[in-house]
N, C-alpha and C. Protein backbone atom coordinates (compact mmCIF):
# COMPACT_ATOMS: atom_id res chain seq x y z
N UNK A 1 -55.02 -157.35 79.84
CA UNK A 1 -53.63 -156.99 79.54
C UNK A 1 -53.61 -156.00 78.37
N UNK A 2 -52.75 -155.06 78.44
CA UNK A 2 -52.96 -153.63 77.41
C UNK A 2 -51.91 -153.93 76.53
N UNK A 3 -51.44 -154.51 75.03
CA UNK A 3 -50.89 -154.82 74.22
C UNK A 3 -50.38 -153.13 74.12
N UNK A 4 -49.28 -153.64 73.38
CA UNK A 4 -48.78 -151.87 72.48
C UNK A 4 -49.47 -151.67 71.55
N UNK A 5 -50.19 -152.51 70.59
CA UNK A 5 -51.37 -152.18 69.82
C UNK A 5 -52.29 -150.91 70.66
N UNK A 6 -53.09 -151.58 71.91
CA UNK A 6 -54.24 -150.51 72.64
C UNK A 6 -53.47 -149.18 72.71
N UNK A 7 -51.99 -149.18 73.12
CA UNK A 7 -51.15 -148.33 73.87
C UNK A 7 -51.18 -147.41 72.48
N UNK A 8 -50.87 -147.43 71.70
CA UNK A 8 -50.68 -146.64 70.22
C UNK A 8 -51.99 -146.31 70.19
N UNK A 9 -53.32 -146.95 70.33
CA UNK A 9 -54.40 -146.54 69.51
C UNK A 9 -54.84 -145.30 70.68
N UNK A 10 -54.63 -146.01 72.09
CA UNK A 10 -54.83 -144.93 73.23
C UNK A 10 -54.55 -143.57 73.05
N UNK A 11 -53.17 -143.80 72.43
CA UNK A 11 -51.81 -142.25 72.38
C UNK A 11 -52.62 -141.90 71.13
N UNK A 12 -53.00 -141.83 70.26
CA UNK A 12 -53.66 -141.36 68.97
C UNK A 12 -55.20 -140.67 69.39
N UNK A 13 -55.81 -141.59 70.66
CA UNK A 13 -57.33 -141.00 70.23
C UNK A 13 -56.90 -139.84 71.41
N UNK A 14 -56.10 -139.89 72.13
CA UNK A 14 -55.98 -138.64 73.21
C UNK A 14 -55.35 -137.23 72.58
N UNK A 15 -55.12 -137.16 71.23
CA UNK A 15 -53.87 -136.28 70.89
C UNK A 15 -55.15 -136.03 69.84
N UNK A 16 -56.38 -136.19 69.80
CA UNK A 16 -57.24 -136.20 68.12
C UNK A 16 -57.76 -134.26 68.60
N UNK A 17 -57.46 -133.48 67.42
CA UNK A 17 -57.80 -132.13 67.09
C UNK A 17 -59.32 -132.03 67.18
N UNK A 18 -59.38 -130.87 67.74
CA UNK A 18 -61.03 -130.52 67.29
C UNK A 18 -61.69 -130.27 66.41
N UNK A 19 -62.69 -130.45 66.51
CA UNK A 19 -63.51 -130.11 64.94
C UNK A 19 -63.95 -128.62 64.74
N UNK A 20 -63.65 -128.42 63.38
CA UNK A 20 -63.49 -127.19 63.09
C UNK A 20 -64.68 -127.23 61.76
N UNK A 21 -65.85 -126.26 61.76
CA UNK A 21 -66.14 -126.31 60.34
C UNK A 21 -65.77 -126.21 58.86
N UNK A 22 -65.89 -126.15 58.01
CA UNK A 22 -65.54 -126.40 56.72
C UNK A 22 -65.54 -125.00 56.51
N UNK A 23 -64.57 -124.14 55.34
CA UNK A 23 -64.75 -123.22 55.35
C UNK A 23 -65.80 -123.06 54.23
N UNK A 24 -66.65 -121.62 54.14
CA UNK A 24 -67.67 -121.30 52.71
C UNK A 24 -67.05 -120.82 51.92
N UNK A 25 -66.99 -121.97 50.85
CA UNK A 25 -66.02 -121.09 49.46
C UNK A 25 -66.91 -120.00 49.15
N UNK A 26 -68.01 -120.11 49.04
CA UNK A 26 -68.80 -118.67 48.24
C UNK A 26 -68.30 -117.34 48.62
N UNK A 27 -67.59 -117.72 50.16
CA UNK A 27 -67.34 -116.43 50.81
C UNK A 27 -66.49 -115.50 49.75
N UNK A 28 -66.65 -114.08 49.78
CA UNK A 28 -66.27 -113.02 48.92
C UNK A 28 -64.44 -112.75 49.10
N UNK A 29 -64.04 -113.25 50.37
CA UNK A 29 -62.67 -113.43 50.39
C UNK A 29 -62.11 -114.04 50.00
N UNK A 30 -62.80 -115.51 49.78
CA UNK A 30 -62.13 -117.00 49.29
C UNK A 30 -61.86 -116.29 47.88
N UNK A 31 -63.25 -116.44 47.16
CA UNK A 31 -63.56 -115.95 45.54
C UNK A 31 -62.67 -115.23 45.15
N UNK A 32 -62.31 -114.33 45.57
CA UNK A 32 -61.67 -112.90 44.99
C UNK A 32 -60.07 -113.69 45.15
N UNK A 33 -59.95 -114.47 45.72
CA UNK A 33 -58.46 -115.01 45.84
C UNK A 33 -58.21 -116.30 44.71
N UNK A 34 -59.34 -116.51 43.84
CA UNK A 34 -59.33 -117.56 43.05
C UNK A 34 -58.85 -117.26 42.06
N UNK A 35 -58.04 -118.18 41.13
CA UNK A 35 -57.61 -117.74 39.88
C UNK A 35 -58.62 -117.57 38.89
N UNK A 36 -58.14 -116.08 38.04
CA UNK A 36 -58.81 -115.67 36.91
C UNK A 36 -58.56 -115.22 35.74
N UNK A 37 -58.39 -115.79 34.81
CA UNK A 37 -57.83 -115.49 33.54
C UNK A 37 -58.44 -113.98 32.51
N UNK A 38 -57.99 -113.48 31.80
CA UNK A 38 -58.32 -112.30 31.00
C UNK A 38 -59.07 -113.23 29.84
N UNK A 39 -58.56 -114.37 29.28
CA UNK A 39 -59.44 -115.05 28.10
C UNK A 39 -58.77 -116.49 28.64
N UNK A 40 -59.91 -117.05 29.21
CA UNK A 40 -59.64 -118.41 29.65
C UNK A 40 -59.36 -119.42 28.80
N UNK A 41 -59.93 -119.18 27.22
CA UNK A 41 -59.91 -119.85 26.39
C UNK A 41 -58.54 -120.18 26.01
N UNK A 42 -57.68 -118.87 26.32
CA UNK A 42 -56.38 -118.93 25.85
C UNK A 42 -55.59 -119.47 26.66
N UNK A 43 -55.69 -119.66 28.12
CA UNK A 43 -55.29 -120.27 29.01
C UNK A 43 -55.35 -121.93 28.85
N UNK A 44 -57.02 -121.79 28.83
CA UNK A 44 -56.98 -123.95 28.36
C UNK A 44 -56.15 -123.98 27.24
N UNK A 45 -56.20 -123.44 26.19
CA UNK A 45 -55.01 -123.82 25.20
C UNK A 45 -54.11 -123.82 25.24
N UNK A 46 -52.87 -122.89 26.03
CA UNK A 46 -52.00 -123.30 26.78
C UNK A 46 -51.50 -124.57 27.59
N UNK A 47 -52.70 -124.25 28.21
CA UNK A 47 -52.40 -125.87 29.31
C UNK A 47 -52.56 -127.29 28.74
N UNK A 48 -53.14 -126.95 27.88
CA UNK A 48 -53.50 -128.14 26.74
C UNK A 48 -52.48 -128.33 26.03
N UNK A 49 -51.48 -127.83 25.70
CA UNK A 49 -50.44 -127.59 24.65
C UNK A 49 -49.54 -127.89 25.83
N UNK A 50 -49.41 -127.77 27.07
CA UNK A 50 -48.28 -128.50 27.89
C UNK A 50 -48.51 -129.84 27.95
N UNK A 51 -49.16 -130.38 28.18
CA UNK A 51 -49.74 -131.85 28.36
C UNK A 51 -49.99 -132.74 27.03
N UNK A 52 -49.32 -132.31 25.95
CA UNK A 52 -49.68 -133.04 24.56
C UNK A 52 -51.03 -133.22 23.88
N UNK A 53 -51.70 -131.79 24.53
CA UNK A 53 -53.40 -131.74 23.29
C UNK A 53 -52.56 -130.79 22.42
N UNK A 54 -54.07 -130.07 22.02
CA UNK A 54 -53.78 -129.30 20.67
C UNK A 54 -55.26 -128.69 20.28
N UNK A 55 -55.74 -127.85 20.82
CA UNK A 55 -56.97 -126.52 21.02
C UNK A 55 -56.71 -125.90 19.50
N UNK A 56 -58.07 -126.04 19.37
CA UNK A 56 -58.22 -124.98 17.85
C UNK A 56 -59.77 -124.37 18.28
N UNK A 57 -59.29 -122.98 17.72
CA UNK A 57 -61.04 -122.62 18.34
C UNK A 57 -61.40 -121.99 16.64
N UNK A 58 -62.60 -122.47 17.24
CA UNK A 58 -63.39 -122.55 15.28
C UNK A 58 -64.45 -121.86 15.50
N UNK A 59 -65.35 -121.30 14.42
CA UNK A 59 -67.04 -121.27 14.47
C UNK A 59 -68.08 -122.12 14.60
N UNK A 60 -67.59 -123.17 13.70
CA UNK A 60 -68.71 -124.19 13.80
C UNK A 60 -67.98 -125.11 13.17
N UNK A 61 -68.99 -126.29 12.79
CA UNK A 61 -68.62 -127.69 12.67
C UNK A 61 -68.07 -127.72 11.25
N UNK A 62 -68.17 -127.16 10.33
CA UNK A 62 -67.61 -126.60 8.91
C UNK A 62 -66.21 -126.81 9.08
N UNK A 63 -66.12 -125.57 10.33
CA UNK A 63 -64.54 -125.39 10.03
C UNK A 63 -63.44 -126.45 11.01
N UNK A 64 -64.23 -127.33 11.75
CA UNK A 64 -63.91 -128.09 12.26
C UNK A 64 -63.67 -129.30 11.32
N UNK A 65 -64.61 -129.44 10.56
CA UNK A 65 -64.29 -130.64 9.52
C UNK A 65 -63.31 -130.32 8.57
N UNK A 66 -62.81 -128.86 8.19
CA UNK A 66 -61.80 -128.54 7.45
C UNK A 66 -60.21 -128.92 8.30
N UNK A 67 -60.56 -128.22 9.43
CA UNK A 67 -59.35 -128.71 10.38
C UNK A 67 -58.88 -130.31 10.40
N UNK A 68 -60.00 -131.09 10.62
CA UNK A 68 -59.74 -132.26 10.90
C UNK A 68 -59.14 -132.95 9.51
N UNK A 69 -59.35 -132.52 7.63
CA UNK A 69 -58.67 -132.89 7.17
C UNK A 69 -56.97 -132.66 7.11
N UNK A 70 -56.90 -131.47 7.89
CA UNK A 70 -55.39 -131.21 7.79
C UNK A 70 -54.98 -132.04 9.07
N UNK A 71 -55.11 -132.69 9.82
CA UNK A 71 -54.42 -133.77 10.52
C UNK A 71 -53.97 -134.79 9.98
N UNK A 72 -52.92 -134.70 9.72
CA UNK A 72 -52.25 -136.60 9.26
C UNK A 72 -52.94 -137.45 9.93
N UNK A 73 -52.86 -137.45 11.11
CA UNK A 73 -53.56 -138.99 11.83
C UNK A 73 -54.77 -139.40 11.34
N UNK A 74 -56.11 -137.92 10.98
CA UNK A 74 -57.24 -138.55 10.43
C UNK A 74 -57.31 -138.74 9.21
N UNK A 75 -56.20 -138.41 8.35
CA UNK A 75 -55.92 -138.66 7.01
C UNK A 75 -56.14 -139.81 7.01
N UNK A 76 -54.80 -140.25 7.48
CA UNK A 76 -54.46 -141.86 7.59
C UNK A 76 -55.43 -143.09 8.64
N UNK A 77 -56.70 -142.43 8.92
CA UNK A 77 -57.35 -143.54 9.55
C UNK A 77 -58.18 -144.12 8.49
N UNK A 78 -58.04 -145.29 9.13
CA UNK A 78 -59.19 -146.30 8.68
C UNK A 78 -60.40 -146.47 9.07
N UNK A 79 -60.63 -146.62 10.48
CA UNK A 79 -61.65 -146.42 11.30
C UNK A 79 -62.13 -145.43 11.79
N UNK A 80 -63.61 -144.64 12.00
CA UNK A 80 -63.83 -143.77 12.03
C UNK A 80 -64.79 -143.56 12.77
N UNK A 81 -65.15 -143.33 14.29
CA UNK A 81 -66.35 -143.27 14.78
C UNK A 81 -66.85 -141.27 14.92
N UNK A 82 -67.68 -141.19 15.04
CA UNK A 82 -68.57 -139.92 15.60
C UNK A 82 -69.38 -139.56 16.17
N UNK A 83 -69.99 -139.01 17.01
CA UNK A 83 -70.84 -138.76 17.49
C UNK A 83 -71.57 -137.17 17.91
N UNK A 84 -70.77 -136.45 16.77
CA UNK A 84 -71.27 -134.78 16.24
C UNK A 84 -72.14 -134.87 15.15
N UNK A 85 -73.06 -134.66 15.39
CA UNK A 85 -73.63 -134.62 13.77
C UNK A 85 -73.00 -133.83 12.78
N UNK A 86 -73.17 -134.74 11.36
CA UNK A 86 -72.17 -133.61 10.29
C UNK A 86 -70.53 -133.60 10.34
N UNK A 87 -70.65 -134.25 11.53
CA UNK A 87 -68.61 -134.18 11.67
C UNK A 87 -68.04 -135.14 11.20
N UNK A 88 -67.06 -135.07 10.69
CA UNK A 88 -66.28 -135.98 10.04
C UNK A 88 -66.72 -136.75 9.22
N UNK A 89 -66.61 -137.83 8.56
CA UNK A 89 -66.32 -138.76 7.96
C UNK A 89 -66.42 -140.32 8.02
N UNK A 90 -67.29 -140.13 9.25
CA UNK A 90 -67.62 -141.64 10.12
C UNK A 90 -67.91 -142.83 9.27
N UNK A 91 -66.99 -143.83 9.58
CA UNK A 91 -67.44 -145.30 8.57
C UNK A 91 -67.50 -146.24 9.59
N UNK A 92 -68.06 -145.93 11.00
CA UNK A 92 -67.91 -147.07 11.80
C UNK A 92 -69.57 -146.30 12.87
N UNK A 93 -70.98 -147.29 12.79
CA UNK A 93 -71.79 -146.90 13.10
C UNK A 93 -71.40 -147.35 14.72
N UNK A 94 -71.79 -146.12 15.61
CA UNK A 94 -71.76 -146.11 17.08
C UNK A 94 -72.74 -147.53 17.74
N UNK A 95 -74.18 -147.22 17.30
CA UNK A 95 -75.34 -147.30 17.48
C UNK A 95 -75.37 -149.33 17.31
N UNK A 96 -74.73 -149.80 16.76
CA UNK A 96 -74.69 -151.12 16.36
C UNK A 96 -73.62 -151.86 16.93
N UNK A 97 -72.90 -151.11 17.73
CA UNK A 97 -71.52 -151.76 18.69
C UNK A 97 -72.48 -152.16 20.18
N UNK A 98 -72.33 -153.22 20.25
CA UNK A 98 -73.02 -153.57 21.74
C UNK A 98 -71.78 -154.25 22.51
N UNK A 99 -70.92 -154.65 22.61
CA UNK A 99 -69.59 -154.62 23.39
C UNK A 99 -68.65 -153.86 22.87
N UNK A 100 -68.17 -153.21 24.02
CA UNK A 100 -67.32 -151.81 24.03
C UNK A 100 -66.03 -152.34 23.81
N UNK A 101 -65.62 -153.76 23.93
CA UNK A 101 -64.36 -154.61 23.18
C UNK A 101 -64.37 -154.02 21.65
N UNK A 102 -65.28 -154.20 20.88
CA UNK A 102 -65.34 -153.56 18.94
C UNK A 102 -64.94 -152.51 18.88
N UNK A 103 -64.55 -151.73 19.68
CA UNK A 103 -64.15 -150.10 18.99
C UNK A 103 -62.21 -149.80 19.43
N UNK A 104 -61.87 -151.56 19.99
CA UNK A 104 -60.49 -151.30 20.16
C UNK A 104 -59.82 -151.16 19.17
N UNK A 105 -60.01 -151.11 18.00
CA UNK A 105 -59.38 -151.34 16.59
C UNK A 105 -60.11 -149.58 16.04
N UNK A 106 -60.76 -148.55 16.42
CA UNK A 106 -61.19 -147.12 16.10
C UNK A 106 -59.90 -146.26 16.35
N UNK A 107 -59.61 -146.10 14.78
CA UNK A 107 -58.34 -144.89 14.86
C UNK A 107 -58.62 -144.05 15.18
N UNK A 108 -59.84 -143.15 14.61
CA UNK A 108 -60.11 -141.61 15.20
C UNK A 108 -61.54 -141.76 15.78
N UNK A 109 -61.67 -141.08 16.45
CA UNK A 109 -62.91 -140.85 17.35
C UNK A 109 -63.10 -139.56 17.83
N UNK A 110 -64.44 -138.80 16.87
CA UNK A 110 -65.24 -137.46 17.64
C UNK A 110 -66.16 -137.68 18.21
N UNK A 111 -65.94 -136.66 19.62
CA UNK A 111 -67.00 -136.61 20.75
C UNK A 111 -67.31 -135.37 21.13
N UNK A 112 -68.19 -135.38 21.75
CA UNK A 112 -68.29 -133.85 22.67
C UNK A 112 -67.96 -133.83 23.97
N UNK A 113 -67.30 -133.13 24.32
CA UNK A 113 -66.98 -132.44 25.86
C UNK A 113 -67.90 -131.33 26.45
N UNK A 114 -68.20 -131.64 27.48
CA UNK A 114 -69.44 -130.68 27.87
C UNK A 114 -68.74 -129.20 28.45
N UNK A 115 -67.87 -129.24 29.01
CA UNK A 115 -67.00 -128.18 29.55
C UNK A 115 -65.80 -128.42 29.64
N UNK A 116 -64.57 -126.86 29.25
CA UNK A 116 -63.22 -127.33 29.49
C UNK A 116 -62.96 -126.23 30.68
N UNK A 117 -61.88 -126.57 31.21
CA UNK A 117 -61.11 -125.61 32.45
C UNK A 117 -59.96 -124.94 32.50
N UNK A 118 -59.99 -123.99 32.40
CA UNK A 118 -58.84 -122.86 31.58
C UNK A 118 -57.34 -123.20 32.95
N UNK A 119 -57.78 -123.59 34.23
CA UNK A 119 -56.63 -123.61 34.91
C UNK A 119 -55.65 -124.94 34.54
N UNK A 120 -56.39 -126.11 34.35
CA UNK A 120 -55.39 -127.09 34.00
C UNK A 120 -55.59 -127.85 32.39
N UNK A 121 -56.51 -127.52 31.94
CA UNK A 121 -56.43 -127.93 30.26
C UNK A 121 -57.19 -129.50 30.37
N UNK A 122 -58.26 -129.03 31.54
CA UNK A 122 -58.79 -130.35 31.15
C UNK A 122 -60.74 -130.22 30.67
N UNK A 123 -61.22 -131.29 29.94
CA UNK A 123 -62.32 -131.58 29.77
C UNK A 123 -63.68 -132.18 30.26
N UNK A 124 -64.51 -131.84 30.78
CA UNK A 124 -65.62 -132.79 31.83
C UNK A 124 -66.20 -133.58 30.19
N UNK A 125 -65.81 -134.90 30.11
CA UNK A 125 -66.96 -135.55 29.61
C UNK A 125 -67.68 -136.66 30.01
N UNK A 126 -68.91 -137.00 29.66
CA UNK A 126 -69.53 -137.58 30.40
C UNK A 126 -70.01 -138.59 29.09
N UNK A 127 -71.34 -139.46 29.20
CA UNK A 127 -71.65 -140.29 28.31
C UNK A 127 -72.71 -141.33 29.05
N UNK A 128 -73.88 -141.20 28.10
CA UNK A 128 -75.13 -141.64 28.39
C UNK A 128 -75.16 -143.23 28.99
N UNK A 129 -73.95 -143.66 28.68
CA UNK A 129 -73.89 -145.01 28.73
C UNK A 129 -74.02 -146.11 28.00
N UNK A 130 -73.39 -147.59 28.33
CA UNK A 130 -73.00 -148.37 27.31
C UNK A 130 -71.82 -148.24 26.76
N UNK A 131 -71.58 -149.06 25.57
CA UNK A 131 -69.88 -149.39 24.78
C UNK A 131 -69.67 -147.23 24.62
N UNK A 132 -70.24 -146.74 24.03
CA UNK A 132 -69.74 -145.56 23.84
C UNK A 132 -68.69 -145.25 24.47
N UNK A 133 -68.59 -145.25 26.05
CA UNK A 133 -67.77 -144.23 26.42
C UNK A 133 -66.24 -144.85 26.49
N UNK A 134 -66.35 -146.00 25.60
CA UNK A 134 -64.81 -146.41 25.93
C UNK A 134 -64.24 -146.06 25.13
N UNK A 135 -65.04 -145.40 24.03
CA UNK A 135 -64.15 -144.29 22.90
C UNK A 135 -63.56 -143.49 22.68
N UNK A 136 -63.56 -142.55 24.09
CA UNK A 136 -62.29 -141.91 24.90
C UNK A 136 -61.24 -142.20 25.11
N UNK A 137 -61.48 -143.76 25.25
CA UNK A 137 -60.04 -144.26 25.49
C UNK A 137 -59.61 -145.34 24.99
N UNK A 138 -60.17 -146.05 24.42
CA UNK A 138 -59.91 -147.31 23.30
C UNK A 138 -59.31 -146.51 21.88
N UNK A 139 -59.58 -145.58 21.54
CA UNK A 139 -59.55 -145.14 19.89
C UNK A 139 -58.11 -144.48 20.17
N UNK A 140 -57.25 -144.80 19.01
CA UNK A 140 -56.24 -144.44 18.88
C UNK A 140 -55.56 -142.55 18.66
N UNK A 141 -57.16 -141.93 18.33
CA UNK A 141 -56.65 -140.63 18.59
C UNK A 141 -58.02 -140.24 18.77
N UNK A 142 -58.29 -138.66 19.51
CA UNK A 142 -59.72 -138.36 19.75
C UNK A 142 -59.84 -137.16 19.61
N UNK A 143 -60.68 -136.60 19.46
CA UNK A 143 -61.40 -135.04 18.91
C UNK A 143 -62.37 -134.77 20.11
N UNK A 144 -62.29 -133.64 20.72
CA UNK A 144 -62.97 -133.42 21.54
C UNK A 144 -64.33 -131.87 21.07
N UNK A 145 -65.02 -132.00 21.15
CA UNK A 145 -65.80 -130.47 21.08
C UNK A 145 -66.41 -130.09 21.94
N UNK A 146 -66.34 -128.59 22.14
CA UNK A 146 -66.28 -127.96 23.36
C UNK A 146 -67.03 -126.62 23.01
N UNK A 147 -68.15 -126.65 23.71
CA UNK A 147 -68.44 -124.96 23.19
C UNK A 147 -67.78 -124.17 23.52
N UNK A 148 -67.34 -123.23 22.71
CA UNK A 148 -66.34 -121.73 23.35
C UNK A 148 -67.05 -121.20 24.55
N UNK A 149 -68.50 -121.17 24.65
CA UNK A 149 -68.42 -120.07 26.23
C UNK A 149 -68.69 -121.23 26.78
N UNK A 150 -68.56 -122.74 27.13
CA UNK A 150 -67.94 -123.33 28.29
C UNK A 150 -67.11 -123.35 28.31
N UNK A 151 -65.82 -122.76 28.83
CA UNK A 151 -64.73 -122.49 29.67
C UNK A 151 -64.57 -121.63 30.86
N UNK A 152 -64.41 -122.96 31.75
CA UNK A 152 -64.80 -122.20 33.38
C UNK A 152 -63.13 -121.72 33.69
N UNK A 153 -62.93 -121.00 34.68
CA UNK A 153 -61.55 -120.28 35.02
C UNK A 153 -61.24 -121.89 36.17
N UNK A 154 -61.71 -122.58 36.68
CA UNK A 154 -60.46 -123.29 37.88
C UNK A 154 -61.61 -124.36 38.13
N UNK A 155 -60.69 -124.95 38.57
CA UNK A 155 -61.75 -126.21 39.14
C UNK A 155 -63.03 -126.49 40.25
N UNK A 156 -62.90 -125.11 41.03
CA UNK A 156 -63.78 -124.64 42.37
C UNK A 156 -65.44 -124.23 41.09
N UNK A 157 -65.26 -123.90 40.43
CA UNK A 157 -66.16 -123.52 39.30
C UNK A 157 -66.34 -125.02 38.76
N UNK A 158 -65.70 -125.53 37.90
CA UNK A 158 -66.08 -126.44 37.16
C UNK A 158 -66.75 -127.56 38.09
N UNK A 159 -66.12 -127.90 39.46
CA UNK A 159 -66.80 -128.89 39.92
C UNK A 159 -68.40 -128.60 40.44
N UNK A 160 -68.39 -126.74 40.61
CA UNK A 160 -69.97 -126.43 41.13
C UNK A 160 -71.08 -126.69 40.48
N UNK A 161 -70.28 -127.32 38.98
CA UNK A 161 -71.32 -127.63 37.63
C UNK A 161 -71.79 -129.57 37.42
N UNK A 162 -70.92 -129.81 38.81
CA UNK A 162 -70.98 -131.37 38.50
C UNK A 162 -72.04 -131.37 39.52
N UNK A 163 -73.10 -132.34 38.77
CA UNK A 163 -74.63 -133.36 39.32
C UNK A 163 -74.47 -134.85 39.58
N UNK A 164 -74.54 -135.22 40.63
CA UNK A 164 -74.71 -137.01 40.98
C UNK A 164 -76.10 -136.62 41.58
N UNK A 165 -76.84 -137.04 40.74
CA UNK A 165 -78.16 -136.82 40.94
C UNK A 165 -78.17 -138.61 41.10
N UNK A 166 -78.15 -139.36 39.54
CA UNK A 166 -78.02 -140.42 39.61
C UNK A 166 -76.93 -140.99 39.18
N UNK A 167 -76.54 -142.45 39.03
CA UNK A 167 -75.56 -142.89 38.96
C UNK A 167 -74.99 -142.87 37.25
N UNK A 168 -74.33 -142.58 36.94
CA UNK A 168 -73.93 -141.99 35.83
C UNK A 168 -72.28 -142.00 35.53
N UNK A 169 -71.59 -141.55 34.13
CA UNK A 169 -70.31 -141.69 34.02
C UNK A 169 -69.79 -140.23 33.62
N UNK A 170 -68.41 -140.10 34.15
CA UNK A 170 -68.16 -138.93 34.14
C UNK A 170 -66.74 -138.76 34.31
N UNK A 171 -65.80 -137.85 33.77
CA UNK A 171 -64.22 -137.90 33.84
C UNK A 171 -64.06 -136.80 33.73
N UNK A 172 -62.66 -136.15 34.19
CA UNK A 172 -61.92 -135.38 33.19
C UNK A 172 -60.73 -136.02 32.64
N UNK A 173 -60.71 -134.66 31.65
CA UNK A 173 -59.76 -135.53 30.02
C UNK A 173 -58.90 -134.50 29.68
N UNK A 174 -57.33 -134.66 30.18
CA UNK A 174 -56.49 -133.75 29.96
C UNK A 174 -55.42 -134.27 29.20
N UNK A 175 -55.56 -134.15 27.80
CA UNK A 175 -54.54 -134.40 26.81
C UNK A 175 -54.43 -136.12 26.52
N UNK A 176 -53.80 -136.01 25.82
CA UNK A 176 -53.76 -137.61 25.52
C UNK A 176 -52.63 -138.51 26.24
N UNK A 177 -52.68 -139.76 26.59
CA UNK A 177 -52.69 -140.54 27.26
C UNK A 177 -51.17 -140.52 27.56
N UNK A 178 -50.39 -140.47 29.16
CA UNK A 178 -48.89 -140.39 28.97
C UNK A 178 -48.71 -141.34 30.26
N UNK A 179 -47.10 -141.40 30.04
CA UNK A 179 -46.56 -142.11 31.44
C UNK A 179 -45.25 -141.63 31.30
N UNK A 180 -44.48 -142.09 32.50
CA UNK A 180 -42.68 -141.40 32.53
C UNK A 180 -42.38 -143.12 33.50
N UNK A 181 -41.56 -143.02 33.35
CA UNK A 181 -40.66 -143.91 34.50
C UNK A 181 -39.68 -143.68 35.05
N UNK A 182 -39.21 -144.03 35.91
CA UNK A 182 -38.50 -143.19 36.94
C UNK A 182 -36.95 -142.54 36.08
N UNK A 183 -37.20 -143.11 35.01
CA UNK A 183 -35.76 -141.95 34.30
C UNK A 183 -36.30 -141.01 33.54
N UNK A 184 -37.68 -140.35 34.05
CA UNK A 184 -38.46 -139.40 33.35
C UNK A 184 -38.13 -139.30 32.22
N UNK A 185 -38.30 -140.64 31.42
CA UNK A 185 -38.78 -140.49 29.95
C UNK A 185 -40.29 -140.72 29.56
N UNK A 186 -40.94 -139.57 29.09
CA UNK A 186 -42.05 -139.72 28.80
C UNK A 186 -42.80 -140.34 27.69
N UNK A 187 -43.67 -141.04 27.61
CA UNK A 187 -44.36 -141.94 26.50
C UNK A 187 -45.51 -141.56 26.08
N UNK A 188 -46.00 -141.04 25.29
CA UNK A 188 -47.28 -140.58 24.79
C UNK A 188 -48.20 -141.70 24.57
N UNK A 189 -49.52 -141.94 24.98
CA UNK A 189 -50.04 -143.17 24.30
C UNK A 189 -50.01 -144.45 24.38
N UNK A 190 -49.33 -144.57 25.88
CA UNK A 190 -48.84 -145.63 26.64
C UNK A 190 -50.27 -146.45 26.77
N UNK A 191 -50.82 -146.25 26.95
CA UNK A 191 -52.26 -146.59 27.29
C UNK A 191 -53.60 -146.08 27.14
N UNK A 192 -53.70 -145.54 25.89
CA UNK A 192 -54.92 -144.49 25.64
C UNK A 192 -54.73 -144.04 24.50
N UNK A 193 -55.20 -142.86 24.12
CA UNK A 193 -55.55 -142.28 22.90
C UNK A 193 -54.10 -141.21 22.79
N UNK A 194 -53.37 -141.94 22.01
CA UNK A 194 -52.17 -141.26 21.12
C UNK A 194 -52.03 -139.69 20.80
N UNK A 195 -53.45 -138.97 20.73
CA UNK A 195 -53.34 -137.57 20.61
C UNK A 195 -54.51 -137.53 21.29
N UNK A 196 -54.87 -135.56 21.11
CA UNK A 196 -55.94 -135.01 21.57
C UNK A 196 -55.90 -133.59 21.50
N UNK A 197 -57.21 -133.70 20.11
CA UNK A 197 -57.26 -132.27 19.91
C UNK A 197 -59.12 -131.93 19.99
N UNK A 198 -58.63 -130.55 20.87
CA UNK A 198 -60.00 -130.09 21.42
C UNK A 198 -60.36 -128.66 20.82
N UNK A 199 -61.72 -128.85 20.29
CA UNK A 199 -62.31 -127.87 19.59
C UNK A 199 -63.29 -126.85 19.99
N UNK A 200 -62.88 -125.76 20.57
CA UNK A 200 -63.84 -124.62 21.09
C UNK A 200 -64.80 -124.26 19.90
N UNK A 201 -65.92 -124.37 20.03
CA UNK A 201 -66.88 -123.90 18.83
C UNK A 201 -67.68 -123.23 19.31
N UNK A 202 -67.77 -122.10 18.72
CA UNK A 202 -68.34 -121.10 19.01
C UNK A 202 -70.01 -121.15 18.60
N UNK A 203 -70.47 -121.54 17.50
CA UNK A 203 -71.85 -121.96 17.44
C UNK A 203 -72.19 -123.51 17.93
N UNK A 204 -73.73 -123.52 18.45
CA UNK A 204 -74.13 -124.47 18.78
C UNK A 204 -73.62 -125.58 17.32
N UNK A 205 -73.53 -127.01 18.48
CA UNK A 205 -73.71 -128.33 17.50
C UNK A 205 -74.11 -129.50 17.85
C-alpha cells in the first residue's frame, strides 16, 4: 500500500535537477569580478568601526603599548592576560591556568590574529590549544594583533589560506560581542568580550 509519505518522496525524487559541476573560482572571469579594495587596510577599519571594533594601525609593539594606555577600559583593568611578547602589562600568567573556567574574571586580554579581511572586518584566529583560547571570549575586552600586510581583500582569499590538515581550533572574530531583539535594540557584550580593538602592525612581533 503507497502511503502519501512514498507519494511525496516519489514526486521529489522524479522532479531532482541534474548535476552540474562546481564552478573554478581561479577562473580569470570569476577573479576579476571579485571585490578589491585600493588599501584594504582602510576598508577592514571601516568595517570594523561598523560592527563596534576599533583598528589602529601602528609600527610595532611600542606604539601599541602606548595606544593601549590611552584606553580607559585597560586603564581600569585589574586582570591582565597576554600573549605578545613585551605587550602590555600582564599580571595574570597564561601558562599556569589549566581550566579555561580561571580566566572568566580577565578584564583585558592581548592576542594575535593571524589574518584580517578588508571585506567584512573580520579576524582568522586560531590557538594552539587548551584554556587559552577561551580568552577571546571569556575576557571582558580584547586586543587583537594583526600584521599590516595580512589583510586579504574578501573571503574567497582568506578562506584559500585556511589548513585542516589536523584537527585544530579556528574562528573568525568580527568586533565585539552583540545581539538585537526583535525591537532591534542592540546590546554590546551580551555574551562576550565588551570591546575590540585590532592592531595592524607593521613590524614583525
Amino acid at each position: 500500500m503507497t502511503t502519501s509519505r512514498d507519494e511525496i518522496l516519489n514526486r521529489l525524487r522524479s522532479q531532482s535537477v541534474p548535476k552540474t559541476e562546481r564552478p573554478d573560482l581561479s577562473a580569470p572571469e570569476l577573479t576579476q569580478q571579485w571585490i578589491s579594495y585600493d588599501d584594504p587596510a582602510e576598508q577592514f577599519a571601516t568595517m570594523l568601526a561598523s560592527v563596534g571594533g576599533v583598528c589602529a594601525r601602528v609600527k610595532n609593539v611600542d606604539e601599541v603599548n602606548q595606544k593601549l594606555s590611552e584606553i580607559p577600559a585597560y586603564q581600569e583593568s585589574k586582570k591582565i592576560c597576554s600573549q605578545i611578547s613585551n605587550c602590555g602589562t600582564a599580571n595574570v600568567e597564561i601558562s599556569n591556568v589549566t581550566d579555561p573556567h580561571d580566566f572568566e574574571d580577565i578584564d583585558f586580554a592581548i592576542l594575535p590574529g593571524e589574518f584580517a579581511v578588508a571585506e567584512n572586518g573580520a579576524v582568522w584566529i586560531t590557538n594552539d590549544g587548551g584554556p587559552a583560547r577561551t580568552l577571546y571570549f571569556l575576557s571582558q575586552h580584547v586586543a587583537l594583533l594583526v600584521p599590516a600586510a595580512e589583510v586579504v581583500q574578501h573571503m574567497h582569499a582568506a578562506y584559500e589560506r585556511l589548513s585542516f590538515e589536523t584537527p585544530s581550533f579556528g574562528t573568525f572574530m568580527s568586533g565585539p560581542s552583540k545581539t538585537a531583539d526583535i525591537e532591534q535594540s542592540l546590546v554590546i557584550g551580551a555574551h562576550g568580550a565588551r570591546s575590540l580593538t585590532v592592531f595592524l602592525v607593521e613590524n614583525a612581533f
